[in-house]
Protein backbone atom coordinates (compact mmCIF):
# COMPACT_ATOMS: atom_id res chain seq x y z
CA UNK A 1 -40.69 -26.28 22.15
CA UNK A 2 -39.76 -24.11 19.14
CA UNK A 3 -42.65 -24.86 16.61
CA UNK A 4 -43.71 -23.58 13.04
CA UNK A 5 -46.59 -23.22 10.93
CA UNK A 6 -49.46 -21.49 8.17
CA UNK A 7 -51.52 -20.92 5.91
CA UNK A 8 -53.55 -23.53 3.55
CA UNK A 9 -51.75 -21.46 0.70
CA UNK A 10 -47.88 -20.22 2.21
CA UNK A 11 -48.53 -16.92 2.40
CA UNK A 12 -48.99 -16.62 6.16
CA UNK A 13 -46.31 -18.53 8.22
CA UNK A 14 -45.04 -18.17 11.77
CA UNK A 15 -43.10 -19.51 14.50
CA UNK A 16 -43.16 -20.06 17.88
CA UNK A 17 -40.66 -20.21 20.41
CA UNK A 18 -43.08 -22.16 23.46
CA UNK A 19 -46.34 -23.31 24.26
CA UNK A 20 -48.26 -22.37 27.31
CA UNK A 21 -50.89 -24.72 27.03
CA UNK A 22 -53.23 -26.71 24.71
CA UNK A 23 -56.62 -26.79 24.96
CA UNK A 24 -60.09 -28.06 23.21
CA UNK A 25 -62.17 -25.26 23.04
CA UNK A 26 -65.75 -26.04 22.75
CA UNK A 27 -67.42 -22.47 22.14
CA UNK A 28 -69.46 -21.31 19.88
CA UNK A 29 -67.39 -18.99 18.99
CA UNK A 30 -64.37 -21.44 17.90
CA UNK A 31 -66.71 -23.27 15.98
CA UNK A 32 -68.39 -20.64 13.69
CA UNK A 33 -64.84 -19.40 13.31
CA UNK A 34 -63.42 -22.44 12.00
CA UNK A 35 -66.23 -25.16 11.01
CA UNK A 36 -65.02 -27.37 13.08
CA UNK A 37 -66.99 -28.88 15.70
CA UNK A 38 -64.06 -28.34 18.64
CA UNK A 39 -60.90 -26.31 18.33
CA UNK A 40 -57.40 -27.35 19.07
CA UNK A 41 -55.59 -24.28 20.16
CA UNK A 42 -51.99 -23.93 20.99
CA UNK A 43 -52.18 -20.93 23.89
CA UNK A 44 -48.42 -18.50 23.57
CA UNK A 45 -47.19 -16.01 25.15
CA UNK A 46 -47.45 -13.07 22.87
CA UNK A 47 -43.54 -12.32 23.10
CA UNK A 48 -42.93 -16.33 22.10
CA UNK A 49 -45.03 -16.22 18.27
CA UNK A 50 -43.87 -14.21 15.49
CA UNK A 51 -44.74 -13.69 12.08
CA UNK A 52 -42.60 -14.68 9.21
CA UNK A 53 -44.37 -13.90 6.41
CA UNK A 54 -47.21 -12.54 5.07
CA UNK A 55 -49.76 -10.07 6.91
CA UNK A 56 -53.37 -11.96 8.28
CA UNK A 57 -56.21 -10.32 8.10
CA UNK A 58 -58.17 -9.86 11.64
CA UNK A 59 -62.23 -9.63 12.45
CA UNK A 60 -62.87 -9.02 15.56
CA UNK A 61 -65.21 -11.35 17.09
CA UNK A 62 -65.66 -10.14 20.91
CA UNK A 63 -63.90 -7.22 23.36
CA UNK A 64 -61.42 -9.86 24.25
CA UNK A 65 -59.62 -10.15 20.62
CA UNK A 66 -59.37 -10.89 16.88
CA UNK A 67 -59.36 -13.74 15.05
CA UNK A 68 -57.00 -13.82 12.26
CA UNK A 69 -56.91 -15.86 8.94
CA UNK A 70 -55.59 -15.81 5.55
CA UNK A 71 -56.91 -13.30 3.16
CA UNK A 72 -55.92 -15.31 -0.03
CA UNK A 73 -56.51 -18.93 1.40
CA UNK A 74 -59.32 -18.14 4.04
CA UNK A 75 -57.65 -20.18 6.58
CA UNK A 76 -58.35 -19.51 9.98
CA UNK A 77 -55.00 -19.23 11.68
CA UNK A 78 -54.86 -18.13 15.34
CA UNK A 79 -56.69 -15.52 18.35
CA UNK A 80 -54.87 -12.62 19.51
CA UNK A 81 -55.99 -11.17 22.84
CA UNK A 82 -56.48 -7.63 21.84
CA UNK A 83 -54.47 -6.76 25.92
CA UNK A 84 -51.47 -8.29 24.02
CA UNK A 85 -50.63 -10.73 26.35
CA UNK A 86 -51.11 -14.31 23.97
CA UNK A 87 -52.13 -15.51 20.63
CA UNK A 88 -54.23 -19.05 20.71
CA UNK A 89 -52.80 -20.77 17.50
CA UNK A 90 -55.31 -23.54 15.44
CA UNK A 91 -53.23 -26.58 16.34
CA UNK A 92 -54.70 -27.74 12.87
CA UNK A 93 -52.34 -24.73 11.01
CA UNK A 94 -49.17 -26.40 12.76
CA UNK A 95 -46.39 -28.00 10.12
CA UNK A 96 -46.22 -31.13 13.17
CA UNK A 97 -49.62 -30.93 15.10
CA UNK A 98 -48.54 -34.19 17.17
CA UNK A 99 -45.71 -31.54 19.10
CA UNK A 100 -48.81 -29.84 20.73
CA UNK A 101 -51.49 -32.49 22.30
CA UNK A 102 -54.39 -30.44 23.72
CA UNK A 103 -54.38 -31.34 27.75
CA UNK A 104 -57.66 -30.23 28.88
CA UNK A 105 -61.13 -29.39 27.44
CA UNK A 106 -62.94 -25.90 28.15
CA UNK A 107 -65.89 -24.53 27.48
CA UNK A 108 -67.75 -28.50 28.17
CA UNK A 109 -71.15 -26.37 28.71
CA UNK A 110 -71.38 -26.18 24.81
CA UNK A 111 -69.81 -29.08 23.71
CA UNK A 112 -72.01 -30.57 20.74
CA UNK A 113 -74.06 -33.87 22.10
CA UNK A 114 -72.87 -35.92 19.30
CA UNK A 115 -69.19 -35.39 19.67
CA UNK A 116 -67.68 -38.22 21.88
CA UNK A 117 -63.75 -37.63 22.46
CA UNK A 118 -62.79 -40.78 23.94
CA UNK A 119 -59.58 -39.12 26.40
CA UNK A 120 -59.34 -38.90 30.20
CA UNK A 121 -57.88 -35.34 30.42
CA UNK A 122 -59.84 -32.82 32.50
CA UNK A 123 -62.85 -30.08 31.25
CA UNK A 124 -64.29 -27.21 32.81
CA UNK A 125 -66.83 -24.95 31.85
CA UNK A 126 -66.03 -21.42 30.46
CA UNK A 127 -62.64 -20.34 29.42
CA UNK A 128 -60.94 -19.61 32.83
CA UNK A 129 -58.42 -22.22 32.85
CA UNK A 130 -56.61 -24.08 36.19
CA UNK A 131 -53.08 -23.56 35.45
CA UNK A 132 -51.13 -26.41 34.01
CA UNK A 133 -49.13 -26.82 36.96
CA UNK A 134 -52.33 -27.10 39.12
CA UNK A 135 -53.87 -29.65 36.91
C-alpha cells in the first residue's frame, strides 16, 4: 500500500511504501499533541516512510520518541520511535485517509466518556498491541 501525504501548508510531505497497522490511540498524550479527542495513526516500518520535502520539527514528548510537526503550518504530522524501528503517521495528514482504516483501539483506559465510536473492532488497554495477524 504505497501512500502519500503532509503538511496543512506543503512544506512537509512524505511517502510511504506499507502500513503495519492502524490504530485509535486514546492517550493523553495523542490528544494534547493533536487536539483531537482520539488519534488515527498509521503505524510503518521506519525503512517503509520517507521524507520528500521539507524538514519537521521534533519535541520530544516521552523516552520512547518525538513527535514531529510543521514548523510553518503547526501541523502535527507523525511519532518516530526514537530506537528507529517505526514512525506512527496522523492518518488525518494522509492525501486519501480512507486507504488506512484504523483496526483496533488502544489505550481504552483513557478514552474520553463522551466519545462514542459506534465500530465493532477490538481495544485494549495500554499501547502493547496483539499483532494483526493474531487479531
Amino acid at each position: 500500500m504505497a501512500l502519500s501525504g503532509g503538511c496543512l501548508c506543503g512544506a512537509i510531505r512524505y511517502e510511504i511504501d506499507r502500513v503495519f497497522d492502524v490504530v485509535y490511540c486514546h492517550c493523553t498524550r495523542c490528544r494534547r499533541a493533536t487536539g483531537a479527542p482520539v488519534l488515527a495513526c498509521a503505524n510503518v516500518e521506519r525503512d517503509a516512510f520517507r521524507l520528500i520535502r521539507g524538514t519537521p520539527r521534533a519535541f520530544r514528548s516521552s523516552d520512547e520518541g518525538d513527535r514531529c510537526f510543521c514548523a510553518v503550518c503547526g501541523s502535527a504530522l507523525y511519532f518516530a520511535a526514537r530506537d528507529g524501528r517505526y514512525v506512527s503517521v496522523h492518518v488525518g495528514t494522509l492525501d486519501d485517509p480512507e486507504q488506512a482504516p484504523p483496526r483496533i483501539h488502544q489505550c481504552i483506559e483513557t478514552q474520553l466518556g463522551w466519545l462514542a465510536l459506534a465500530d465493532d473492532l477490538p481495544r485494549v488497554s495500554g499501547n502493547t498491541l496483539p499483532h494483526p495477524d493474531r487479531r
